[in-house]
N, C-alpha and C. Protein backbone atom coordinates (compact mmCIF):
# COMPACT_ATOMS: atom_id res chain seq x y z
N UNK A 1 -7.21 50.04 -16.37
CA UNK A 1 -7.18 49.03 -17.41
C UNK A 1 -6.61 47.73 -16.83
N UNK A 2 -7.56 46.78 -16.89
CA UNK A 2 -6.89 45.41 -16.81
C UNK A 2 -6.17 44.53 -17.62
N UNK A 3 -4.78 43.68 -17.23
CA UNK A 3 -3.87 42.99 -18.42
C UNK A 3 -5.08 41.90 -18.57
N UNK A 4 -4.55 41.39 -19.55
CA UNK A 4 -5.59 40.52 -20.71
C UNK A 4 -5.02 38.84 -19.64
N UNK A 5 -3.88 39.09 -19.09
CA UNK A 5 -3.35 37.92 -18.34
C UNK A 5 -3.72 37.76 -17.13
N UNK A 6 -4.75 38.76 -16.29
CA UNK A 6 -4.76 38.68 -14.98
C UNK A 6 -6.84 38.17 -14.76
N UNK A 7 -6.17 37.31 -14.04
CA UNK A 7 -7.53 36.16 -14.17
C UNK A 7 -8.71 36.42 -13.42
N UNK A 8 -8.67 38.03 -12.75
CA UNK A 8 -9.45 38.29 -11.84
C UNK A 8 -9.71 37.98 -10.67
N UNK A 9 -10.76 38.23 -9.66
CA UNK A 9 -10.75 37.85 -8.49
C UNK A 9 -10.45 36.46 -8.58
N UNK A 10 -9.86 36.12 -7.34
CA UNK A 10 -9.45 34.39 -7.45
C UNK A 10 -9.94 34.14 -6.08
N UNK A 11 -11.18 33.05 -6.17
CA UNK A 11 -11.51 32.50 -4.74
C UNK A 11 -13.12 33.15 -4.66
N UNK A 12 -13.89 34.04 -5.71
CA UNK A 12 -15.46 34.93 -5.36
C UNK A 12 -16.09 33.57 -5.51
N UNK A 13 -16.69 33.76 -4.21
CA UNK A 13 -18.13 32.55 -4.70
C UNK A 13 -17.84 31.68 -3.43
N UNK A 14 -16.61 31.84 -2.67
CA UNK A 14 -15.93 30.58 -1.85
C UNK A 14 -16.61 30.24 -0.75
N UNK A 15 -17.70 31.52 -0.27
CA UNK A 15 -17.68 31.28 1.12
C UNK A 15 -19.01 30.99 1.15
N UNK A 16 -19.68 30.72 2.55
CA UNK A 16 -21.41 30.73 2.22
C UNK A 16 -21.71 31.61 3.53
N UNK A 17 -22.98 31.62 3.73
CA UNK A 17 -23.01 32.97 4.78
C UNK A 17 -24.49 31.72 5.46
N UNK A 18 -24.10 31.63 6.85
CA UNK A 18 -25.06 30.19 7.91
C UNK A 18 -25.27 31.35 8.96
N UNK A 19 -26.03 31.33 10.08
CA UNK A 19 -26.95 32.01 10.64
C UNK A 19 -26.87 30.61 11.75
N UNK A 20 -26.27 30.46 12.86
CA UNK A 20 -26.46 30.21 14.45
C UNK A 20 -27.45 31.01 14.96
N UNK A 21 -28.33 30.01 15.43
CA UNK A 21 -29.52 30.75 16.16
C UNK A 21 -29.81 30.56 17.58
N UNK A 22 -30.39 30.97 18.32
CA UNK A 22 -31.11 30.05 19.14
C UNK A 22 -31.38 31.31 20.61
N UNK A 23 -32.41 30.33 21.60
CA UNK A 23 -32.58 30.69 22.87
C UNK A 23 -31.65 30.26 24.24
N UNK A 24 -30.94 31.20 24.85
CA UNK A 24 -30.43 30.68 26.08
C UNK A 24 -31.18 31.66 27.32
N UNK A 25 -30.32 31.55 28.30
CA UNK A 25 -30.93 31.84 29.65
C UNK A 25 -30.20 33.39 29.68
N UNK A 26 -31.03 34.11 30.12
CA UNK A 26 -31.04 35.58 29.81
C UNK A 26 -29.25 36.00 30.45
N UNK A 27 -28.50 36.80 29.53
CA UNK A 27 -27.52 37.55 29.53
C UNK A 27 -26.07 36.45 29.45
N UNK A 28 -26.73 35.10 29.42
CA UNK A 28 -25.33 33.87 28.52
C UNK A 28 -24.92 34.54 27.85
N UNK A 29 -23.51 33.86 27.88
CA UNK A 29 -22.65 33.66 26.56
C UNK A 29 -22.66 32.63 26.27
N UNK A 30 -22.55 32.70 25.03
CA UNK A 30 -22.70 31.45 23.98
C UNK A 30 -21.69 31.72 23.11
N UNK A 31 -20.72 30.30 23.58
CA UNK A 31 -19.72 30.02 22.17
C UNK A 31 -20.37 29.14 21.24
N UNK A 32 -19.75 29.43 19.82
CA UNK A 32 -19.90 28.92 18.73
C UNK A 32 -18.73 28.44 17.89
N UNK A 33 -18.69 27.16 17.49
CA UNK A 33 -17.16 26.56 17.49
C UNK A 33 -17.89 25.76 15.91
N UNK A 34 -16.95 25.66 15.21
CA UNK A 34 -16.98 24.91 14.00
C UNK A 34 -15.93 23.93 13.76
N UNK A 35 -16.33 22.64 13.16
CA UNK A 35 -14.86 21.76 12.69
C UNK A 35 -15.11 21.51 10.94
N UNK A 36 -14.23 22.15 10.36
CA UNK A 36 -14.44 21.75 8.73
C UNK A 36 -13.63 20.75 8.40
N UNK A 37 -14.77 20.04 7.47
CA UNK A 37 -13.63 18.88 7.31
C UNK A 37 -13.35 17.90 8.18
N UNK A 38 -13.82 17.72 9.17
CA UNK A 38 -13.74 16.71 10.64
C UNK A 38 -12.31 16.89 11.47
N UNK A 39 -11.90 18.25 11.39
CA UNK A 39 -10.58 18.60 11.80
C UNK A 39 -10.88 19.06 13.61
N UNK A 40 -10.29 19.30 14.08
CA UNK A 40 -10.50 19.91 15.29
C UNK A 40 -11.21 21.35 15.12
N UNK A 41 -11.85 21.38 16.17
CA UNK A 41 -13.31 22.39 16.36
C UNK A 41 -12.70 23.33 16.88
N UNK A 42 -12.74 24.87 15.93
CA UNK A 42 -12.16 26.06 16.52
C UNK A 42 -13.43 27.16 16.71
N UNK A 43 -12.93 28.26 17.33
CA UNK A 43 -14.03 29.00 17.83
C UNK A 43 -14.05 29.81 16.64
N UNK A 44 -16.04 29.55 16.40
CA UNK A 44 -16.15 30.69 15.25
C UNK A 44 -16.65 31.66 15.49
N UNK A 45 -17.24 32.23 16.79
CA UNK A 45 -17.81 33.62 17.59
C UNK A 45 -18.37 33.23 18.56
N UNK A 46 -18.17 34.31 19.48
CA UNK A 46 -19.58 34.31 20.64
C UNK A 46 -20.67 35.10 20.85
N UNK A 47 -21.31 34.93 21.25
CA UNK A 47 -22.84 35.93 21.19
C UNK A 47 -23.63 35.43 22.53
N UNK A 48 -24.11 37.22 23.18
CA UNK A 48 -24.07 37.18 24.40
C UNK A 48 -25.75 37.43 24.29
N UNK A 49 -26.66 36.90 25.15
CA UNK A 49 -28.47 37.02 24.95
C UNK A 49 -28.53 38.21 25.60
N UNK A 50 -29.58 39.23 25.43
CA UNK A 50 -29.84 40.39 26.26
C UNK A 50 -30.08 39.74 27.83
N UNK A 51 -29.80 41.00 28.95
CA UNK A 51 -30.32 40.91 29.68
C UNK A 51 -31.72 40.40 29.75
N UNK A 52 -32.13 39.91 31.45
CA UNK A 52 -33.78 39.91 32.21
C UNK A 52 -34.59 40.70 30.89
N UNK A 53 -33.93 42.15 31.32
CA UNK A 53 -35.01 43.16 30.44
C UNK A 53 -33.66 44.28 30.23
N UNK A 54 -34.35 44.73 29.46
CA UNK A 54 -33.84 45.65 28.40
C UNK A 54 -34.34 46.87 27.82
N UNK A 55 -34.40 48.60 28.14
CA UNK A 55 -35.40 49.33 28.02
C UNK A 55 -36.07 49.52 26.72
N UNK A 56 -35.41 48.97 25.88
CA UNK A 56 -35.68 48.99 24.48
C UNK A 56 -36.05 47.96 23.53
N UNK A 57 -34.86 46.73 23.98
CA UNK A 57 -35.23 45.39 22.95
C UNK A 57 -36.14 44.86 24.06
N UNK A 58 -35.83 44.65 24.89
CA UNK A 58 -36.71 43.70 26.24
C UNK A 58 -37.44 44.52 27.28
N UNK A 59 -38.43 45.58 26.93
CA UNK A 59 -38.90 45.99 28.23
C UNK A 59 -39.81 45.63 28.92
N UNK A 60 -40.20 43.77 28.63
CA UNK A 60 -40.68 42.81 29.38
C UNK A 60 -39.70 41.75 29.70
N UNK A 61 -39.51 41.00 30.57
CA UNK A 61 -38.85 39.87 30.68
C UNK A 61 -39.83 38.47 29.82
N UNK A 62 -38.92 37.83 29.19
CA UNK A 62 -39.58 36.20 28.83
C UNK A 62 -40.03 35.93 30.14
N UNK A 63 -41.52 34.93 29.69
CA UNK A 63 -41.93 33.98 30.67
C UNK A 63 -40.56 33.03 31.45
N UNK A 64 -40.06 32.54 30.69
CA UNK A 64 -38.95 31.27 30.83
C UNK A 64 -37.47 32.15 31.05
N UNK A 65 -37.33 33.53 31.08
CA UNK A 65 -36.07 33.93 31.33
C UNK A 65 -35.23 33.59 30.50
N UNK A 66 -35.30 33.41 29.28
CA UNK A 66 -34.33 33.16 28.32
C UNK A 66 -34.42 34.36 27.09
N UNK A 67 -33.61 34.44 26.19
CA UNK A 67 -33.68 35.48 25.13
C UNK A 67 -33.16 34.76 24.22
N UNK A 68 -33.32 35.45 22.95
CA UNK A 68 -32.49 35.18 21.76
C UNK A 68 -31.14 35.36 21.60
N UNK A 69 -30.63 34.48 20.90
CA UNK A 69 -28.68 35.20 20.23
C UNK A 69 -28.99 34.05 18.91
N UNK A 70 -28.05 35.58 18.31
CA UNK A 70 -27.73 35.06 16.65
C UNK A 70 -26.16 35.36 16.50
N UNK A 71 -25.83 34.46 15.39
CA UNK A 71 -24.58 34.76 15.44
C UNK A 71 -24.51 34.72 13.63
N UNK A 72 -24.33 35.28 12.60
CA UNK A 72 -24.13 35.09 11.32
C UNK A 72 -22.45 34.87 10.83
N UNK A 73 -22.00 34.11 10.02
CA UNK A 73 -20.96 33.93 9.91
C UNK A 73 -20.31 33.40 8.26
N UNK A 74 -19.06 34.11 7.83
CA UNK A 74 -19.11 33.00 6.37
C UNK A 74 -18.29 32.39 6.39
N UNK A 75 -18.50 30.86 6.26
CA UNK A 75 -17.70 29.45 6.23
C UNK A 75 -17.70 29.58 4.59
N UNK A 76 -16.13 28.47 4.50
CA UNK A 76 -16.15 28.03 3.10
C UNK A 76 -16.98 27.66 2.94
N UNK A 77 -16.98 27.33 1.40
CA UNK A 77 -17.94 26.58 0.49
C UNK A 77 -17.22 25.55 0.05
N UNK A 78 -18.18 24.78 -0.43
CA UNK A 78 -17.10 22.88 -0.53
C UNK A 78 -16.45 22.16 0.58
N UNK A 79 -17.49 22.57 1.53
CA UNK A 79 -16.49 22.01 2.64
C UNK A 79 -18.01 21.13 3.95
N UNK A 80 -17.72 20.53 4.32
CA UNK A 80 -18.33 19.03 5.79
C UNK A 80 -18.37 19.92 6.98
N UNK A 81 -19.34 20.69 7.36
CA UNK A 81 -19.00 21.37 8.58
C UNK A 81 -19.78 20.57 10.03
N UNK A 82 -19.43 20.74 10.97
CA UNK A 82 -19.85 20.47 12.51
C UNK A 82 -20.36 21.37 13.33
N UNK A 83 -20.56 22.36 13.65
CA UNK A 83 -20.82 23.31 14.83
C UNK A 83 -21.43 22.78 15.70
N UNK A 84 -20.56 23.43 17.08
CA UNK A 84 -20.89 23.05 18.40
C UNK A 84 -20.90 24.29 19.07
N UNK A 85 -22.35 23.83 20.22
CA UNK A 85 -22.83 25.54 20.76
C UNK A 85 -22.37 24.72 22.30
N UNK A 86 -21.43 25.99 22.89
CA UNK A 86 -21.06 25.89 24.69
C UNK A 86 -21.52 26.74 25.25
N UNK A 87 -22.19 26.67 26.29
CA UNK A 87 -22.15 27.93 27.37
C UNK A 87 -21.73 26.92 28.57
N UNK A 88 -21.74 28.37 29.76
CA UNK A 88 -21.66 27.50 30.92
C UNK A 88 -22.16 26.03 31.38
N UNK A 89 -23.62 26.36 31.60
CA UNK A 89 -24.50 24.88 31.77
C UNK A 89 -25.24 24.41 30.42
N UNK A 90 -25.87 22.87 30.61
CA UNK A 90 -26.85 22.94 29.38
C UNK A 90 -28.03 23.46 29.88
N UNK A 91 -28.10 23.72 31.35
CA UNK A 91 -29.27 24.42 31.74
C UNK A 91 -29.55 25.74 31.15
N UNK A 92 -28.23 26.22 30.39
CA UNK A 92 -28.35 27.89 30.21
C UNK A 92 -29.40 27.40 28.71
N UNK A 93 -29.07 26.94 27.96
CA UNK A 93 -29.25 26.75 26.16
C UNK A 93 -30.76 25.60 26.12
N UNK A 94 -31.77 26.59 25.41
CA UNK A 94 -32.75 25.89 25.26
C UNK A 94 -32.71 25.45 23.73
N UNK A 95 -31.97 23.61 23.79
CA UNK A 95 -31.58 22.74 22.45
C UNK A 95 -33.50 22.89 21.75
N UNK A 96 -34.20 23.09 21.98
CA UNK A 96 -35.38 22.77 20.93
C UNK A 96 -34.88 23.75 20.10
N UNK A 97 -34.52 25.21 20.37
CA UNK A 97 -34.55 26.66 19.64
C UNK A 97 -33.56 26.68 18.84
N UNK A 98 -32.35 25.48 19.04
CA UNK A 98 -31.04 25.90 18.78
C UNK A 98 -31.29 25.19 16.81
N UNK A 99 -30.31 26.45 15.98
CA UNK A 99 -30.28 26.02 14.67
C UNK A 99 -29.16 26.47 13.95
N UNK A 100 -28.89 25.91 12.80
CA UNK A 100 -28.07 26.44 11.52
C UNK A 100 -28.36 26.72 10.39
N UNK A 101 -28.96 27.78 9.99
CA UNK A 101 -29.55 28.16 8.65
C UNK A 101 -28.60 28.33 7.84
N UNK A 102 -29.33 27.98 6.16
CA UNK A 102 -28.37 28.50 5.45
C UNK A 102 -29.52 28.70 4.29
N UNK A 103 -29.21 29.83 3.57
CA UNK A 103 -30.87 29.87 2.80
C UNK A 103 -31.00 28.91 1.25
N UNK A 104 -29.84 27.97 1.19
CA UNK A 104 -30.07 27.01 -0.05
C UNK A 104 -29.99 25.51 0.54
N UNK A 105 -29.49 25.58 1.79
CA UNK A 105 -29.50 23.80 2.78
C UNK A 105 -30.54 23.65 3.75
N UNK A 106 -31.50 25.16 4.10
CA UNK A 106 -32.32 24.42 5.14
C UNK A 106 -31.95 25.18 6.08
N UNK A 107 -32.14 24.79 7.51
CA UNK A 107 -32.24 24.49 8.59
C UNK A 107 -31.74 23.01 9.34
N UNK A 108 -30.73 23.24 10.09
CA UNK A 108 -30.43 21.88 10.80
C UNK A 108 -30.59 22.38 12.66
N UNK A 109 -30.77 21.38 13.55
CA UNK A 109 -30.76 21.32 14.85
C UNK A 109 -29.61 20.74 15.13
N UNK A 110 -29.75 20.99 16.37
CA UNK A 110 -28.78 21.08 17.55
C UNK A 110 -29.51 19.40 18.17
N UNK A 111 -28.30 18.53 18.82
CA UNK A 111 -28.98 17.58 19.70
C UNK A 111 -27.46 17.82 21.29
N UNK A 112 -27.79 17.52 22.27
CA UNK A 112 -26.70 17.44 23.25
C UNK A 112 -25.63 16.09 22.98
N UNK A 113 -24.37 17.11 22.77
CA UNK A 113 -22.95 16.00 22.68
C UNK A 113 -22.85 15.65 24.28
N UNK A 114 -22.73 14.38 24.33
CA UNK A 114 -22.59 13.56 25.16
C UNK A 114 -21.31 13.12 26.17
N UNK A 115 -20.21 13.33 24.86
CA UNK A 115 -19.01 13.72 25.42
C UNK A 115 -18.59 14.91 25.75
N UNK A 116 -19.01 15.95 25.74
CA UNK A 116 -18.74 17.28 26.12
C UNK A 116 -19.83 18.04 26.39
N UNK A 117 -20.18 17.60 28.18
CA UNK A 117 -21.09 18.14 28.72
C UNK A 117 -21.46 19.80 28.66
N UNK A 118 -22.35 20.18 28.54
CA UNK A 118 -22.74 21.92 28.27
C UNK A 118 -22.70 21.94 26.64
N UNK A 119 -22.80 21.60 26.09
CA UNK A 119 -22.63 21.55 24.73
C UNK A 119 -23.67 20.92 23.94
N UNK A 120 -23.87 21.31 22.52
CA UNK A 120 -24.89 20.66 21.64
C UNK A 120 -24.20 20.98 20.28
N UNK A 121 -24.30 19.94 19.70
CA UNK A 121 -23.58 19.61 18.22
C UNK A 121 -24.82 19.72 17.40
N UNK A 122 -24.15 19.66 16.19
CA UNK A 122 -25.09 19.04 14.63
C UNK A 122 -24.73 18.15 14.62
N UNK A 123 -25.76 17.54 13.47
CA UNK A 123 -24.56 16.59 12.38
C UNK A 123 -24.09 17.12 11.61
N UNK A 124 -22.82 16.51 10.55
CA UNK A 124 -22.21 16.79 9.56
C UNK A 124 -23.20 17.45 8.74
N UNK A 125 -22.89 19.07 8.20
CA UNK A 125 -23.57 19.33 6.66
C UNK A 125 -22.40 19.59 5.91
N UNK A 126 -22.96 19.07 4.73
CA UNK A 126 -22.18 19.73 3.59
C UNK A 126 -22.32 20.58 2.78
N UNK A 127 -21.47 21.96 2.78
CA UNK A 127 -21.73 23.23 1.59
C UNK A 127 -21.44 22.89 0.49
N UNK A 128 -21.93 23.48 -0.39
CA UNK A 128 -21.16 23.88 -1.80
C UNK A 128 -21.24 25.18 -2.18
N UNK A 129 -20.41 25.36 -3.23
CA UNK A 129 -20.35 26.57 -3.70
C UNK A 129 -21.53 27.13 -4.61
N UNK A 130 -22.59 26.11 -4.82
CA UNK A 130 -23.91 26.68 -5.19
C UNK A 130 -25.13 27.56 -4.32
């Protein structure tokens, strides 16, 4: 039995659930870093591409030697986000492939940050809690 005073979950609805996508150079790591709010950019996961080949997911190699990595994640809601993708080189990360889904904002790309070589930013999106 619930008291008639207790206001229930506090905070459901807060977060949104975005989808980092993209192609790098076979068996990268790829960090994934977010700044909410235009605050300093902390790490929000890494995700490593399969090997060359793979007996099961890859038992061909890509033409281009690169594979997929996804990374899914839930950021607040109501909030200005940034994400920035690092690996070693920008030679590893193929920026055409690179994205941020979210299934009520779209799709945004990746372009190369300039000040922080190996790296590719967004622009600013903004969530809401809708």
């Amino acid at each position: 039995m619930v008291p008639e005073n207790n206001p229930g979950a506090v905070g459901a609805g807060t977060n949104v659930l975005v989808d980092i996508r993209g192609r790098a150079k076979a068996g990268a790591v790829i960090e994934i870093f977010a700044s909410k709010n235009r605050q300093e950019f902390r790490l929000l996961g890494s995700a490593r591409t399969l090997p060359i080949t793979d007996p099961i997911l890859q038992p061909m190699p890509a033409p281009d030697g690169r594979n997929w990595f996804n990374l899914r994640a839930k950021v607040d809601a109501s909030a200005t986000y940034i994400f920035r993708i690092r690996a070693a080189s920008m030679d590893d990360v193929s920026d055409a492939d690179l994205a941020v889904a979210h299934e009520n904002k779209g799709s945004f790309g990746f372009s190369p940050d300039a000040s922080q070589p190996g790296t590719y930013v967004t622009q600013a999106i903004v969530f809401d809690a809708t």
